[in-house]
C-alpha atoms as a PDB file:
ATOM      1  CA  UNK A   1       0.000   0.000   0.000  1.00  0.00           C
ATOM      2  CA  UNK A   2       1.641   3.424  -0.950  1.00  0.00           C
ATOM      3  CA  UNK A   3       0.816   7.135   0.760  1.00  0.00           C
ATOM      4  CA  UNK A   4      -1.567   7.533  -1.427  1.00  0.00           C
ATOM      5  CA  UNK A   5      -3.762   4.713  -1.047  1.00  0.00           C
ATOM      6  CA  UNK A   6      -3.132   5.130   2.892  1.00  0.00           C
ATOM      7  CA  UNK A   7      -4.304   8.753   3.224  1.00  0.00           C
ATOM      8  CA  UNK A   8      -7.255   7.924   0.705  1.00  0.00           C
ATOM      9  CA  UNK A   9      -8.381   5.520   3.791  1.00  0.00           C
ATOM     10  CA  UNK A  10      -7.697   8.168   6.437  1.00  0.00           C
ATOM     11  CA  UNK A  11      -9.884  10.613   3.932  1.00  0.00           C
ATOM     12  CA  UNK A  12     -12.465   8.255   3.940  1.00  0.00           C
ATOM     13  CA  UNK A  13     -12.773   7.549   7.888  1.00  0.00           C
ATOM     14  CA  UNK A  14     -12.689  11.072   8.691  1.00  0.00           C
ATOM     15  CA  UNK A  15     -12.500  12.395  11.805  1.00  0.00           C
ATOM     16  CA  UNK A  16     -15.123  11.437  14.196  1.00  0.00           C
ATOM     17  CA  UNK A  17     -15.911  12.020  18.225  1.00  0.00           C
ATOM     18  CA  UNK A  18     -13.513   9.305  19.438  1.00  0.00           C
ATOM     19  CA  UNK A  19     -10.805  11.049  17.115  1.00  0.00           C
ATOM     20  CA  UNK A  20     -11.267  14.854  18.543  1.00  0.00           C
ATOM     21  CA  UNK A  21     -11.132  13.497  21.766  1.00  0.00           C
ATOM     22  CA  UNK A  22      -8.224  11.820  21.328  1.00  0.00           C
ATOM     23  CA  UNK A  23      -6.777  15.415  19.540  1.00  0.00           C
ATOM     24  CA  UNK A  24      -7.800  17.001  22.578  1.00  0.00           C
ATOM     25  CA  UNK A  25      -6.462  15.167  25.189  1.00  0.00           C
ATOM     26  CA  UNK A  26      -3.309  14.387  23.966  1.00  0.00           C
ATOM     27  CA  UNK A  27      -3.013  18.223  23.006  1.00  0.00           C
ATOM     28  CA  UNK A  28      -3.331  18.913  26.872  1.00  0.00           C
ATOM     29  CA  UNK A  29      -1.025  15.939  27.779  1.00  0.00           C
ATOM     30  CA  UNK A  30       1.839  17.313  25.652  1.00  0.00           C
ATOM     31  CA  UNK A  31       1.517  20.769  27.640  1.00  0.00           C
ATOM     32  CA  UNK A  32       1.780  19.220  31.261  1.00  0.00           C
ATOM     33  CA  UNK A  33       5.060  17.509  29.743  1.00  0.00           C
ATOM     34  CA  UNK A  34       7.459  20.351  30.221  1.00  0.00           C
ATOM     35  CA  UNK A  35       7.044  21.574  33.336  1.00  0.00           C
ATOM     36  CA  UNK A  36       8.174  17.754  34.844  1.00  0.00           C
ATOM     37  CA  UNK A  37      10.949  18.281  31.675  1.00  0.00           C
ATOM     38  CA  UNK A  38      12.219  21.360  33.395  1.00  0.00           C
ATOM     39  CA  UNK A  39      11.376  21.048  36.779  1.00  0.00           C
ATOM     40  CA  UNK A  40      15.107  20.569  37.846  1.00  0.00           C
ATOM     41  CA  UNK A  41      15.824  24.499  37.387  1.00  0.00           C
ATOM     42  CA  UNK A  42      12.608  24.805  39.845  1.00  0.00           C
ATOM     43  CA  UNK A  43      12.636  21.919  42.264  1.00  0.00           C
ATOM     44  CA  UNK A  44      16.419  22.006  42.734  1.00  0.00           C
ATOM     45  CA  UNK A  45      17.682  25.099  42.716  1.00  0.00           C
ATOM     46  CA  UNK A  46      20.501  27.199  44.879  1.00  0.00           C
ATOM     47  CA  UNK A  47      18.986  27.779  47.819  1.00  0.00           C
ATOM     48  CA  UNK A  48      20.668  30.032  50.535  1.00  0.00           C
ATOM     49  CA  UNK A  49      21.299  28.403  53.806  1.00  0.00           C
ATOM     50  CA  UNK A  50      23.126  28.906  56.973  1.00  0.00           C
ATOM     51  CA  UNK A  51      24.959  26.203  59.153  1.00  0.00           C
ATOM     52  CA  UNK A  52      23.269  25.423  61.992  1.00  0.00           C
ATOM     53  CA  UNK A  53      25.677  24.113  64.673  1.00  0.00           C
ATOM     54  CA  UNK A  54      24.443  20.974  67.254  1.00  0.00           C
ATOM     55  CA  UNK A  55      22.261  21.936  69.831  1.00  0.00           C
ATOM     56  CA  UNK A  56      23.874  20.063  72.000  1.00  0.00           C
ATOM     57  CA  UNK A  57      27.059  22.423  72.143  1.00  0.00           C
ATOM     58  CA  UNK A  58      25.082  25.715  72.967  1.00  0.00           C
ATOM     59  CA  UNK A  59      27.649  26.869  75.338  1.00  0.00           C
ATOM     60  CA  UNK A  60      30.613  26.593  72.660  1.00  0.00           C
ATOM     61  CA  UNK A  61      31.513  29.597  70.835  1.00  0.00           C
ATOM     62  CA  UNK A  62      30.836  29.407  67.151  1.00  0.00           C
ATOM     63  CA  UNK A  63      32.430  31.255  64.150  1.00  0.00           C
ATOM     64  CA  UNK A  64      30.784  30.716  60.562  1.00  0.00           C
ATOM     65  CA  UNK A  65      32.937  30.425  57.560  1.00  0.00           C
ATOM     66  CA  UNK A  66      31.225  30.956  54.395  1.00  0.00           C
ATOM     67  CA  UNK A  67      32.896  29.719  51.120  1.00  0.00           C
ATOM     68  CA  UNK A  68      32.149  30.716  47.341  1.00  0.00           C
ATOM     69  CA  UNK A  69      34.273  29.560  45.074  1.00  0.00           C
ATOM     70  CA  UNK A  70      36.772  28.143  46.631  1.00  0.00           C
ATOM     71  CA  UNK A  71      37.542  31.685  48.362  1.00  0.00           C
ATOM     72  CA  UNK A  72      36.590  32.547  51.904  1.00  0.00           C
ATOM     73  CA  UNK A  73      33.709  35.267  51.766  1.00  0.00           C
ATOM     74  CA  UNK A  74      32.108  36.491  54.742  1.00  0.00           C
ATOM     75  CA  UNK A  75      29.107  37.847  52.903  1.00  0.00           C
ATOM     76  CA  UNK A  76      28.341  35.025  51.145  1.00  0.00           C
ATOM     77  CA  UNK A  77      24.894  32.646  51.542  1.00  0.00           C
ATOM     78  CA  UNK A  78      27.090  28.709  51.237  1.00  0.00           C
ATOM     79  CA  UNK A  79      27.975  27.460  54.431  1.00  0.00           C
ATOM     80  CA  UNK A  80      29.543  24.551  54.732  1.00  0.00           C
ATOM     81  CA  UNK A  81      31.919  24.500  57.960  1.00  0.00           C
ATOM     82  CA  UNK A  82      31.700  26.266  61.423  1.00  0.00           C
ATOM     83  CA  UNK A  83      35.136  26.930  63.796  1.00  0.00           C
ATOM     84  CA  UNK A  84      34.113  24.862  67.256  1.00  0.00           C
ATOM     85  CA  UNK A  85      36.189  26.237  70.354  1.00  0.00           C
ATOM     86  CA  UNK A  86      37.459  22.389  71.711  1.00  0.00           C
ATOM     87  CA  UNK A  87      39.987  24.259  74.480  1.00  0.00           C
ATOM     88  CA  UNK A  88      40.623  27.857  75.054  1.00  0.00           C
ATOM     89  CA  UNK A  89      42.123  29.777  72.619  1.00  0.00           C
ATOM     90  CA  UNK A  90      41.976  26.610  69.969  1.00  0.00           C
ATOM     91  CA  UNK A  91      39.194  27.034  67.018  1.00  0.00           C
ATOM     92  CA  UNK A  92      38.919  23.398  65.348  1.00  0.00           C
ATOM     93  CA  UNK A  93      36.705  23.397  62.309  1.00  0.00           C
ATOM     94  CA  UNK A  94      33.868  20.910  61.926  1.00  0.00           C
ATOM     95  CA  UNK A  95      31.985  20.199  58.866  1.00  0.00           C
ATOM     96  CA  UNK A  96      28.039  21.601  58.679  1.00  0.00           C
ATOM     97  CA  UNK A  97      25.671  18.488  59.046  1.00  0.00           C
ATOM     98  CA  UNK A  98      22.498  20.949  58.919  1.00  0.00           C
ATOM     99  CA  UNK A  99      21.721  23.877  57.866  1.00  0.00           C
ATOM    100  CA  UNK A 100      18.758  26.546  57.865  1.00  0.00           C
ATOM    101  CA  UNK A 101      17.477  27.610  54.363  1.00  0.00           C
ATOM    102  CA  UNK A 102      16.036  30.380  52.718  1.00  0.00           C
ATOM    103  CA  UNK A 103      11.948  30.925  52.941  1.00  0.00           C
ATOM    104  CA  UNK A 104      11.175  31.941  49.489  1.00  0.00           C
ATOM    105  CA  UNK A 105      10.742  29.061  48.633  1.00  0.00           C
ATOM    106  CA  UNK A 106       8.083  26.878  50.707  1.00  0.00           C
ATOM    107  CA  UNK A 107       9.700  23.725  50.048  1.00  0.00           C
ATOM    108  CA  UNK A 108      12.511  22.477  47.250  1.00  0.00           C
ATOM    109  CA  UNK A 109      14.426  19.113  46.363  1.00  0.00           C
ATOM    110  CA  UNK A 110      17.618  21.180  47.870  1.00  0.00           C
ATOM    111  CA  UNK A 111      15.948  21.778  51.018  1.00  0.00           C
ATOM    112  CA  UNK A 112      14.198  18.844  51.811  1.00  0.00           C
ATOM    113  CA  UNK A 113      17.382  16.578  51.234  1.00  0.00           C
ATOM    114  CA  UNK A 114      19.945  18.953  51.890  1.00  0.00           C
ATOM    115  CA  UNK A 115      21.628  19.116  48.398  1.00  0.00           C
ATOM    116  CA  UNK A 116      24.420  21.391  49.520  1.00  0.00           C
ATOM    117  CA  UNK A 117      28.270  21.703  49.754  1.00  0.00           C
ATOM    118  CA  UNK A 118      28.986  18.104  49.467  1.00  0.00           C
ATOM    119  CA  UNK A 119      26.141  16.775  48.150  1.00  0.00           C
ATOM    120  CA  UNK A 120      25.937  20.044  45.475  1.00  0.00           C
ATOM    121  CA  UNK A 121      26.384  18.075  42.808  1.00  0.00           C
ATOM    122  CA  UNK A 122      23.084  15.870  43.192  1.00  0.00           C
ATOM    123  CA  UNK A 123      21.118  18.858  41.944  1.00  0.00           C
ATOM    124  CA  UNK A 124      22.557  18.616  38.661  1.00  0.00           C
ATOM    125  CA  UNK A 125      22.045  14.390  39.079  1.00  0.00           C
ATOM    126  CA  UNK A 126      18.446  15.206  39.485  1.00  0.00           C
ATOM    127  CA  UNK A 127      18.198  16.964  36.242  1.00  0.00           C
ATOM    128  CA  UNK A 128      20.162  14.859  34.683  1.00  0.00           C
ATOM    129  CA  UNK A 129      18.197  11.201  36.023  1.00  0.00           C
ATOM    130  CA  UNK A 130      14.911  12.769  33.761  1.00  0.00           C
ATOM    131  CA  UNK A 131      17.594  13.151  30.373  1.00  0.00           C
ATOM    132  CA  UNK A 132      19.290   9.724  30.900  1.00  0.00           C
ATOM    133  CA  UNK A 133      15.536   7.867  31.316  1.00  0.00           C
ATOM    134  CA  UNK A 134      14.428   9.955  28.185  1.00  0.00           C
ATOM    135  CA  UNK A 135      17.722   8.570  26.292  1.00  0.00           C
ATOM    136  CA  UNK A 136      16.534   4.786  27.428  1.00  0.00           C
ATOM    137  CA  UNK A 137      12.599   5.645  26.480  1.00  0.00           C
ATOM    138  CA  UNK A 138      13.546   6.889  22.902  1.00  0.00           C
ATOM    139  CA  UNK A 139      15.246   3.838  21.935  1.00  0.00           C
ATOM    140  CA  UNK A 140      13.360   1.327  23.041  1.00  0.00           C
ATOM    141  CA  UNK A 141       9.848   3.610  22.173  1.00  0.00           C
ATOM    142  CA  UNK A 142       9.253   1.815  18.440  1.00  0.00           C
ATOM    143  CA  UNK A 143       9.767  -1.563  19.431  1.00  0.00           C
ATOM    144  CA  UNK A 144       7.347  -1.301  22.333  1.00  0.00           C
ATOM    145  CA  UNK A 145       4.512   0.556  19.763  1.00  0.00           C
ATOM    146  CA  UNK A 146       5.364  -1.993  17.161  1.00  0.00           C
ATOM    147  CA  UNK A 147       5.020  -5.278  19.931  1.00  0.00           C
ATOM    148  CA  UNK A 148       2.460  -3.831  21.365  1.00  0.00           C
ATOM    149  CA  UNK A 149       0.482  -1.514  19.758  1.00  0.00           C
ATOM    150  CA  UNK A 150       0.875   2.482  19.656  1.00  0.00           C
ATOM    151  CA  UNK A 151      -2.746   3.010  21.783  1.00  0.00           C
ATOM    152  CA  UNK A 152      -1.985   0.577  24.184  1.00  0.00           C
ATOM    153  CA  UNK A 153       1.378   1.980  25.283  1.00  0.00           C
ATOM    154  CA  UNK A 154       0.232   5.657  25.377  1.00  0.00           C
ATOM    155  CA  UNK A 155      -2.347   4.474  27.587  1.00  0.00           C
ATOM    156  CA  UNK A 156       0.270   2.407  29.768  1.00  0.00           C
ATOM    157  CA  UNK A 157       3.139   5.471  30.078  1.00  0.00           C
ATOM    158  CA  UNK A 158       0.497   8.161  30.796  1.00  0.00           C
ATOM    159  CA  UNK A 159      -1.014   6.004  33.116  1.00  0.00           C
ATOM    160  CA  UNK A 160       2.682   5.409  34.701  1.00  0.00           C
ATOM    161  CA  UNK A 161       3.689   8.936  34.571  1.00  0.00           C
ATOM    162  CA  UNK A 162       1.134  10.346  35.887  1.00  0.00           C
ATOM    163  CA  UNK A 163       0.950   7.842  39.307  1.00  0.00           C
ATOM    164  CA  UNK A 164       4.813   8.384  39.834  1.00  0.00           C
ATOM    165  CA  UNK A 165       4.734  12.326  39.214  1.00  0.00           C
ATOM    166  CA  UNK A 166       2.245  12.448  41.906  1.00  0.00           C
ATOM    167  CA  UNK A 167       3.981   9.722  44.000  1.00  0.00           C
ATOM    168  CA  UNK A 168       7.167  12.108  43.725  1.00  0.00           C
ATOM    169  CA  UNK A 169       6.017  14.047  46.498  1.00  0.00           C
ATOM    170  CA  UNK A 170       5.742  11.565  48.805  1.00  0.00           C
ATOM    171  CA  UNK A 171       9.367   9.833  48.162  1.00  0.00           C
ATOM    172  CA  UNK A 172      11.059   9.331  51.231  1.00  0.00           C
ATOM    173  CA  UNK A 173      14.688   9.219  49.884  1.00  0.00           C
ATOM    174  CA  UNK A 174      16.689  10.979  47.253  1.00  0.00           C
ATOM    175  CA  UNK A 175      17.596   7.723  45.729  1.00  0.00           C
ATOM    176  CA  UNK A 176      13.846   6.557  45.317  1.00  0.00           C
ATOM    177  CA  UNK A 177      13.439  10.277  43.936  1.00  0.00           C
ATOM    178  CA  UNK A 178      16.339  10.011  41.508  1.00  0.00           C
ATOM    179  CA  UNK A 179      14.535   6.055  40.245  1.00  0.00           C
ATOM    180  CA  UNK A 180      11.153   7.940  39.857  1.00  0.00           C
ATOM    181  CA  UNK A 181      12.677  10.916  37.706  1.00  0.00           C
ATOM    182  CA  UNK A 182      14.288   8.197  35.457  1.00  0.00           C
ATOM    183  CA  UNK A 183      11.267   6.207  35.064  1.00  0.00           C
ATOM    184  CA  UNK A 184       9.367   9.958  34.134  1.00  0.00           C
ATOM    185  CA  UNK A 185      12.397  10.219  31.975  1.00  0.00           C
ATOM    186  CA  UNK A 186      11.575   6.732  30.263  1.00  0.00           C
ATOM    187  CA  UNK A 187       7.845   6.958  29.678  1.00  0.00           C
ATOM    188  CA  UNK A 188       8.126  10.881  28.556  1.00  0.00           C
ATOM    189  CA  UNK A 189       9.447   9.583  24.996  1.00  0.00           C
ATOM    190  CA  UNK A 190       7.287   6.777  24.649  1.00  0.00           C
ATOM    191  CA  UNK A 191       3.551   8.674  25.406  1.00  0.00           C
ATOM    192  CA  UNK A 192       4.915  11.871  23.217  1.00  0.00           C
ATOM    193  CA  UNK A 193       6.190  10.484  19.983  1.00  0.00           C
ATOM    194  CA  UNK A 194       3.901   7.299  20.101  1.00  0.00           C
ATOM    195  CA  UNK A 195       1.052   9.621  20.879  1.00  0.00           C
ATOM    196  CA  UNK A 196       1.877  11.771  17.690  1.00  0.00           C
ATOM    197  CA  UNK A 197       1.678   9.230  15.791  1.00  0.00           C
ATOM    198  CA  UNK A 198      -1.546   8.304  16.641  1.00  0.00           C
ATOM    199  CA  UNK A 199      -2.270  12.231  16.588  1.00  0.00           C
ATOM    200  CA  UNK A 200      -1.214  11.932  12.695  1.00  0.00           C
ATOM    201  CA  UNK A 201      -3.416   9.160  12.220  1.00  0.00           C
ATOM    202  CA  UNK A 202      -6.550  10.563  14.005  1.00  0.00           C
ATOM    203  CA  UNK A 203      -7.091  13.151  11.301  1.00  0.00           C
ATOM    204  CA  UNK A 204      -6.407  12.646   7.169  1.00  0.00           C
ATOM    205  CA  UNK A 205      -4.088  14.879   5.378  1.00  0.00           C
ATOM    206  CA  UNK A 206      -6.651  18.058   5.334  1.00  0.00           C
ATOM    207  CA  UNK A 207      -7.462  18.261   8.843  1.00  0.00           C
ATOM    208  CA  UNK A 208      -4.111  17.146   9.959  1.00  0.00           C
ATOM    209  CA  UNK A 209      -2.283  20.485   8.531  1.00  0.00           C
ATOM    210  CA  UNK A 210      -4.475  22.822  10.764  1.00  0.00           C
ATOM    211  CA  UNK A 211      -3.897  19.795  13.965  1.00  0.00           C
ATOM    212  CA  UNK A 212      -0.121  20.545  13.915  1.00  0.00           C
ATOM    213  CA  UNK A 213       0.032  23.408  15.192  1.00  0.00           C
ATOM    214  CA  UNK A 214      -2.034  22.715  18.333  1.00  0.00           C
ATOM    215  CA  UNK A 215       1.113  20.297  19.357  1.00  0.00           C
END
């Protein structure tokens, strides 16, 4: 069968209720898809935060030291050590194990597990988790649609991503966070260029040039 005879059959099926639907929804779909695409720059960023020193040594004198790139800076919003008197007139520095964050925002990936000075780099890992899942997704996207059938996995990786987007926030451990972003990662591909296809195929050739640009 060539194009010609395929978008004859398209022509004559038309586009009916089940297929506007279908245009609909997945329209809306594609625009929830960025903001869980992007959300690294939101849910992880550089928060400012303070050392907070153990409760238990109230009665110690403590000295912050803030560091920015490598360079001491009293003025700065990054600490990661404090100077602990142990004996008079001897300053020992101890590394920050907690520290108070900024309020602006109510509640961030950074804050909640403490992605700072050490652990600094895991911000970047939590971007990068939703890229390396989308990597996996993309390859292995036709094979799935071609096994099992291009409605039945669009239906199976919204489904998914959906259930573990909300989960997310309930995620106990940055490890379990960093699986769920690479399973987002994984099903992003597979429900956004499976459900084009089936986009393309929901309208013939006339309707489908004024569809495209609702993607």
């Amino acid at each position: 069968m060539d194009g010609d005879d395929f978008d004859t059959i398209l022509t004559q099926l038309g586009t009916g209720r089940w297929n506007m639907v279908f245009i609909i929804a997945m329209g809306y779909w594609y625009s929830l898809l960025p903001y869980h695409t992007l959300a690294g720059a939101f849910m992880a960023p550089n928060v400012d935060h303070t050392c907070l020193p153990p409760p238990n040594n109230t009665d110690l004198t403590y000295t912050y030291t803030y560091t920015h790139n490598n360079n001491t800076n009293p003025s700065g919003n990054d600490s990661c050590s404090y100077l602990m008197e142990v004996s008079e007139g001897h300053l020992e520095e101890q590394p920050c194990t907690q520290w108070d964050f900024d309020d602006t925002f109510t509640s961030t990936v950074t804050s909640e597990f403490q992605l700072v000075c050490g652990k600094r780099y895991m911000r970047a890992t939590y971007q990068s988790m939703y890229m390396f899942g989308m990597l996996v997704g993309a390859g292995g996207n036709a094979f799935l649609a071609d096994r099992y059938g291009r409605w039945t996995m669009v239906v199976i990786s919204t489904l998914l991503y959906t259930v573990i987007a909300l989960g997310s926030a309930w995620l106990p451990t940055f490890t379990a966070l960093l699986a769920a972003r690479c399973c987002l990662g994984i099903m992003h591909p597979i429900s956004l260029q499976t459900g084009f296809i089936l986009y393309v195929l929901c309208g013939y050739s006339k309707v489908f040039s004024s569809l495209l640009p609702g993607l």
